[in-house]
N, C-alpha and C. Protein backbone atom coordinates (compact mmCIF):
# COMPACT_ATOMS: atom_id res chain seq x y z
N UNK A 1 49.92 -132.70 56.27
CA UNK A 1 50.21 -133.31 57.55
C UNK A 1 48.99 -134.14 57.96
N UNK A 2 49.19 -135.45 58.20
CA UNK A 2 48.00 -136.55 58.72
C UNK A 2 48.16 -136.59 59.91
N UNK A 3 47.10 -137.15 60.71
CA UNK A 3 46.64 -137.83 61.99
C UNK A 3 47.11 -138.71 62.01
N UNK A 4 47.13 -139.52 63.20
CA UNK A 4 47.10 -141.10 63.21
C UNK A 4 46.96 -142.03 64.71
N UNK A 5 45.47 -142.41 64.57
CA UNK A 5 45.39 -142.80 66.02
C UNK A 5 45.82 -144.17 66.60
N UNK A 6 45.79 -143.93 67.95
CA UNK A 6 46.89 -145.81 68.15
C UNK A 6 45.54 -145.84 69.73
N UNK A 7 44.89 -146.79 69.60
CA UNK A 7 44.01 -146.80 70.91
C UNK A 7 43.27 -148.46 70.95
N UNK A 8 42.23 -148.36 71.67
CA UNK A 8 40.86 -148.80 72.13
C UNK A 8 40.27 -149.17 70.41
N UNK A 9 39.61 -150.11 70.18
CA UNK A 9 38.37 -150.01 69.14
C UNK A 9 37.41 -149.19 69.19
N UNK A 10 37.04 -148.45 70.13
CA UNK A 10 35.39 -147.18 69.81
C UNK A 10 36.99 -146.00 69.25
N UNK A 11 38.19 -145.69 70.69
CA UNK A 11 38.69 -144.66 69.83
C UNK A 11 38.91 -144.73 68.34
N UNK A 12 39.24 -145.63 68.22
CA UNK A 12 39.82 -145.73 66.45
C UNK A 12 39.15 -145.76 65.84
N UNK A 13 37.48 -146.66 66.44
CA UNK A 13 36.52 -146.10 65.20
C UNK A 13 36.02 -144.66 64.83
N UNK A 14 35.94 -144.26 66.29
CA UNK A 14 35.46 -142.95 65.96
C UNK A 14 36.42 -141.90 65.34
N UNK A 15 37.85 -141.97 65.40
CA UNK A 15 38.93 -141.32 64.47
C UNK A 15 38.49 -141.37 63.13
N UNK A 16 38.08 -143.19 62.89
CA UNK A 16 38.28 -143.70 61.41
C UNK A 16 37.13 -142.72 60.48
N UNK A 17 35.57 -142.66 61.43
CA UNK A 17 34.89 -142.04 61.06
C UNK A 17 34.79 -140.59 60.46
N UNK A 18 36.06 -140.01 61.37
CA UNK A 18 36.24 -138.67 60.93
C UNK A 18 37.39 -138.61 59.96
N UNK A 19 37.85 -139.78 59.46
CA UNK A 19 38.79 -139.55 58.20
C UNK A 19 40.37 -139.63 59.06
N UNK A 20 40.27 -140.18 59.91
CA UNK A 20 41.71 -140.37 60.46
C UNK A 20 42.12 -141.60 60.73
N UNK A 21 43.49 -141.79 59.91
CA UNK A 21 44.11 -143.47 60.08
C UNK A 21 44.28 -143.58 61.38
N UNK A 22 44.02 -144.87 61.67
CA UNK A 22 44.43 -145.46 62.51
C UNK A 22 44.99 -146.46 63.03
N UNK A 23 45.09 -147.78 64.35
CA UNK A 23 45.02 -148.88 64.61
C UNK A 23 45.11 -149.06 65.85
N UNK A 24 44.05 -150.10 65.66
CA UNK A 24 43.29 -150.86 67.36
C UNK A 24 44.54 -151.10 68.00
N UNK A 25 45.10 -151.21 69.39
CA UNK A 25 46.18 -151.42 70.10
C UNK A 25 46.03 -151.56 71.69
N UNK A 26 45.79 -152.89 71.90
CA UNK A 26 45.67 -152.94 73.26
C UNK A 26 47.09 -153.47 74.53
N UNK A 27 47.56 -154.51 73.90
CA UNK A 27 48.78 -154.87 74.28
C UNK A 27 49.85 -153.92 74.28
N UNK A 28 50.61 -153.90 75.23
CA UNK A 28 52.10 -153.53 74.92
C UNK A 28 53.01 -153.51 73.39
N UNK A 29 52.48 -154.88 73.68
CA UNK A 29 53.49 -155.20 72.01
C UNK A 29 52.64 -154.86 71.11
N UNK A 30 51.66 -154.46 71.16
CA UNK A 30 50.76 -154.11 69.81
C UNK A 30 50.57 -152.97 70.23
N UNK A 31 51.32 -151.90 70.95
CA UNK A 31 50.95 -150.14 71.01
C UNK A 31 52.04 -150.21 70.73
N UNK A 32 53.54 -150.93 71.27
CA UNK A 32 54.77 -150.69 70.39
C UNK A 32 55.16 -150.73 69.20
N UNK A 33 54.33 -151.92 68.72
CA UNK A 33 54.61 -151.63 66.59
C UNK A 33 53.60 -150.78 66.46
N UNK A 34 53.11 -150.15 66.43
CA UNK A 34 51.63 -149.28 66.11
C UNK A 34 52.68 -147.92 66.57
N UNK A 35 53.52 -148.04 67.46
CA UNK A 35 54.11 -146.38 67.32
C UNK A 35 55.07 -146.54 66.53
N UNK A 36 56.06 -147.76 66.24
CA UNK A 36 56.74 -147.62 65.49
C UNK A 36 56.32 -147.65 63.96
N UNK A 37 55.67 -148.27 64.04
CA UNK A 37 54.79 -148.19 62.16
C UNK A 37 53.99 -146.68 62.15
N UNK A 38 53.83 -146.16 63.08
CA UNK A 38 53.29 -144.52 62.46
C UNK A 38 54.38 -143.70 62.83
N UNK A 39 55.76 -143.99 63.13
CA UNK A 39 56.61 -143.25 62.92
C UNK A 39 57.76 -143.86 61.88
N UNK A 40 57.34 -144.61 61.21
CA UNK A 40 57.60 -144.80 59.43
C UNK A 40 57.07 -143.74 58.44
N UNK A 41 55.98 -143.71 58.95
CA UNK A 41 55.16 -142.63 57.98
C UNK A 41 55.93 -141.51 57.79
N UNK A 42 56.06 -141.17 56.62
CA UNK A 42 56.42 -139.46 55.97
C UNK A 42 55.51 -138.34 56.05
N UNK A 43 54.47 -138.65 56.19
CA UNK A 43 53.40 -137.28 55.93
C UNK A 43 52.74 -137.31 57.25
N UNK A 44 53.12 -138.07 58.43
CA UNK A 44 52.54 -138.36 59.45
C UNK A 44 53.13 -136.88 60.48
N UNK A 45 51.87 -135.98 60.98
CA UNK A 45 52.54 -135.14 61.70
C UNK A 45 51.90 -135.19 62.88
N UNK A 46 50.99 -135.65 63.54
CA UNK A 46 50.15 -135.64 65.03
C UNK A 46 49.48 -137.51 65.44
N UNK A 47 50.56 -137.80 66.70
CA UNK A 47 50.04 -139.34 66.51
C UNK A 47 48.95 -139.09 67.96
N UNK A 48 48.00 -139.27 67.35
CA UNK A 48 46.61 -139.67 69.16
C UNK A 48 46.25 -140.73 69.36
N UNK A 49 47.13 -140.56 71.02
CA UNK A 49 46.82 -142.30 71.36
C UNK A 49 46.26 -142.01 73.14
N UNK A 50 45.66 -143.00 73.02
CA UNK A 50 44.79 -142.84 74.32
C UNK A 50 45.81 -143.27 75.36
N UNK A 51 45.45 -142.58 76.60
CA UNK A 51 46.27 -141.92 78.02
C UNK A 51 46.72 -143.92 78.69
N UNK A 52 45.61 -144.54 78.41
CA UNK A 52 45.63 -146.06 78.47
C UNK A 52 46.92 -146.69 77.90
N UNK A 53 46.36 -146.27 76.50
CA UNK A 53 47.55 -147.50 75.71
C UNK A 53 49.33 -146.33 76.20
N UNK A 54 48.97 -145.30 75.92
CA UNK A 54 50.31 -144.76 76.59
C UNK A 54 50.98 -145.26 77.79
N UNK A 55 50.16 -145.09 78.91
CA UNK A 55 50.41 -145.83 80.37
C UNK A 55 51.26 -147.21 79.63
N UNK A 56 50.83 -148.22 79.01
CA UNK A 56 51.47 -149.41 78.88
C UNK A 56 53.24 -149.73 78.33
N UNK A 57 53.34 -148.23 77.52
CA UNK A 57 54.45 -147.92 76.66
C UNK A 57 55.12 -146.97 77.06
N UNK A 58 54.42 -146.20 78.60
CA UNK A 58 55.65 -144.59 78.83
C UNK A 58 56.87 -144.49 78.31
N UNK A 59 57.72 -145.63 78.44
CA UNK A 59 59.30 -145.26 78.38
C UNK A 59 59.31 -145.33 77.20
N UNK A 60 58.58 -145.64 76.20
CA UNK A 60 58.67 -145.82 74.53
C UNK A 60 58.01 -144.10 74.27
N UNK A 61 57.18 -144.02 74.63
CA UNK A 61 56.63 -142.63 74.53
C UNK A 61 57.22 -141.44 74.99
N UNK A 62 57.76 -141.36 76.50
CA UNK A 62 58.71 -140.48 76.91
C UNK A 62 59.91 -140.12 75.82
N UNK A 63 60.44 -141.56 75.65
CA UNK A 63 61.58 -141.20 74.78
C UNK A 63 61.35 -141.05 73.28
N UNK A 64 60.48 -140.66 72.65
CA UNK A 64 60.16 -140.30 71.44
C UNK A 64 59.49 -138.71 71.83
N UNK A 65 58.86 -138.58 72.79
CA UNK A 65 59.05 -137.40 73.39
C UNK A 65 59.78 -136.21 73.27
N UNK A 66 60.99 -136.61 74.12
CA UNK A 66 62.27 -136.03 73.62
C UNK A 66 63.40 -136.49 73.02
N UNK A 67 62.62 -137.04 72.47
CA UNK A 67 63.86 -136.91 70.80
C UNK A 67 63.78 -136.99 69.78
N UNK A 68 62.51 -136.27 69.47
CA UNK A 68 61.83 -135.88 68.02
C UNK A 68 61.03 -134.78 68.09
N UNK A 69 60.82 -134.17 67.05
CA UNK A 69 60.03 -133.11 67.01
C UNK A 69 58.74 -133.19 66.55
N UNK A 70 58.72 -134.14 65.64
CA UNK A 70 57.58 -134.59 64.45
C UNK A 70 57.47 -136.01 64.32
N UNK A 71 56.69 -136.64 64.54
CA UNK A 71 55.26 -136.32 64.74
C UNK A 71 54.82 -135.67 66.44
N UNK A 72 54.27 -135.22 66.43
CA UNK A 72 53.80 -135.38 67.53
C UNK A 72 52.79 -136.06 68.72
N UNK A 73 53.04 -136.26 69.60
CA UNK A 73 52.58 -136.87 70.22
C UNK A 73 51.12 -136.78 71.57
N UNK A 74 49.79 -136.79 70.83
CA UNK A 74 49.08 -136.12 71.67
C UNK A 74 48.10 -137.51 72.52
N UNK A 75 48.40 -137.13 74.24
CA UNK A 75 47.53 -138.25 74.90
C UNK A 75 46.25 -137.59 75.07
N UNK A 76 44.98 -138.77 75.15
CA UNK A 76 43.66 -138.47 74.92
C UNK A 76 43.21 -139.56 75.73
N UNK A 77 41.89 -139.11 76.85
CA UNK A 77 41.12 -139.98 77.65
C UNK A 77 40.34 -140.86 76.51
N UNK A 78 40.07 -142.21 76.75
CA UNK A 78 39.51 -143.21 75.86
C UNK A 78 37.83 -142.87 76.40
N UNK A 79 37.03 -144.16 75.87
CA UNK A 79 35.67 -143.58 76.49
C UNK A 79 35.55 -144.09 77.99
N UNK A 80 36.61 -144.32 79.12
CA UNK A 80 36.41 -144.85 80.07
C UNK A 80 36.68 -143.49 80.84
N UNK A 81 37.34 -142.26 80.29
CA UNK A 81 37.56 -141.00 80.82
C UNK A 81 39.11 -140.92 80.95
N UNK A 82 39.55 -139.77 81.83
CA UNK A 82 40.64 -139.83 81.72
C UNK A 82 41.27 -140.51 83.36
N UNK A 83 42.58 -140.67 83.19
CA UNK A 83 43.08 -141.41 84.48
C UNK A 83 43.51 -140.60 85.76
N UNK A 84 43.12 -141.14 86.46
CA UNK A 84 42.89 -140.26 87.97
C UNK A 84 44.21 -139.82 87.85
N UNK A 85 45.41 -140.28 87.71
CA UNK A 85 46.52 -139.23 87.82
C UNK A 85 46.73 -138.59 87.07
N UNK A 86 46.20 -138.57 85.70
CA UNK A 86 47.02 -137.21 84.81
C UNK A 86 46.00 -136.04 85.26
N UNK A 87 46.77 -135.18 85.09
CA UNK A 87 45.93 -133.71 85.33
C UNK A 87 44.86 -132.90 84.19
N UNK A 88 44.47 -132.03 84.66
CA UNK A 88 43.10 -132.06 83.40
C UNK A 88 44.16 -130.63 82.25
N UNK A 89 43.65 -130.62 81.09
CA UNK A 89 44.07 -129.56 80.42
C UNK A 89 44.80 -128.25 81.26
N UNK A 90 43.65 -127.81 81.55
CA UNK A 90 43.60 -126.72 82.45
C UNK A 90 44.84 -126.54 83.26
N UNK A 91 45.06 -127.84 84.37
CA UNK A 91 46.71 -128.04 85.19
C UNK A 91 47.57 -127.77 84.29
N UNK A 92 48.08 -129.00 82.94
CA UNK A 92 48.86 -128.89 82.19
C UNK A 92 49.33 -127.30 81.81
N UNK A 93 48.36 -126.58 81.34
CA UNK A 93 48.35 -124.95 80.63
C UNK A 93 49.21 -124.20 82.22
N UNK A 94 48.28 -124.30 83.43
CA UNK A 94 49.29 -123.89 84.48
C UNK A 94 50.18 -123.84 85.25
N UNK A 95 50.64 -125.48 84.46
CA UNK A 95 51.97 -125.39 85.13
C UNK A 95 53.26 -125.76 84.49
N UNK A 96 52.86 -125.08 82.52
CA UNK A 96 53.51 -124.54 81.82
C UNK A 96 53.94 -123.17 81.84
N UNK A 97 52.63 -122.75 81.61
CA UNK A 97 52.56 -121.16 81.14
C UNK A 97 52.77 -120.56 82.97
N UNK A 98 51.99 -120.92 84.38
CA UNK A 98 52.08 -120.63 85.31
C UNK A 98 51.40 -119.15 85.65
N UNK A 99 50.23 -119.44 84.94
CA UNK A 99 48.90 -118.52 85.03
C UNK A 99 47.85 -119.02 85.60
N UNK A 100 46.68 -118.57 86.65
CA UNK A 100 45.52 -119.27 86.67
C UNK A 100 44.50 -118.91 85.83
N UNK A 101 43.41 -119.09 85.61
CA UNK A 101 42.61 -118.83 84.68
C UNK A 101 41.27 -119.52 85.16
């Protein structure tokens, strides 16, 4: 099972560095073929794309969301941090699971 990141140029370099494919994607239309070309992939099982280039594509992302299982789909703050509205890990875990910690 591979990686495969869709972001910013520092994210993707720093993926590339650690041995994970990637591609630069700043536009709309260039985070939309960049999800659809890593969901060509066969051995592709975890796609990381920054919380940014997501914002530009939600309804492309939502709906691959739910209606696939594999690859998956993980959002990640770029190096500008993460975006004042998504919630930090921590929220996410509690208001899944609905524990504090």
């Amino acid at each position: 099972m591979k990686f495969y990141a869709i972001g910013d140029a520092d994210t993707v370099l720093g993926f590339n560095l650690a041995g994970v494919e990637g591609v630069v994607a700043e536009s709309a239309e260039e985070i939309d073929a960049a999800l659809k070309s890593a969901f060509q992939k066969e051995d592709l099982g975890i796609i990381i794309i920054t919380e940014r280039a997501a914002q530009k594509v939600r309804h492309e992302i939502d709906r691959y969301t739910f209606t696939t299982s594999f690859p998956l789909i993980i959002e990640i703050p770029d190096r500008k941090g993460s975006l004042e509205e998504r919630g930090s890990v921590r929220d996410l875990i509690r208001s899944a699971v609905g524990v504090r910690f």
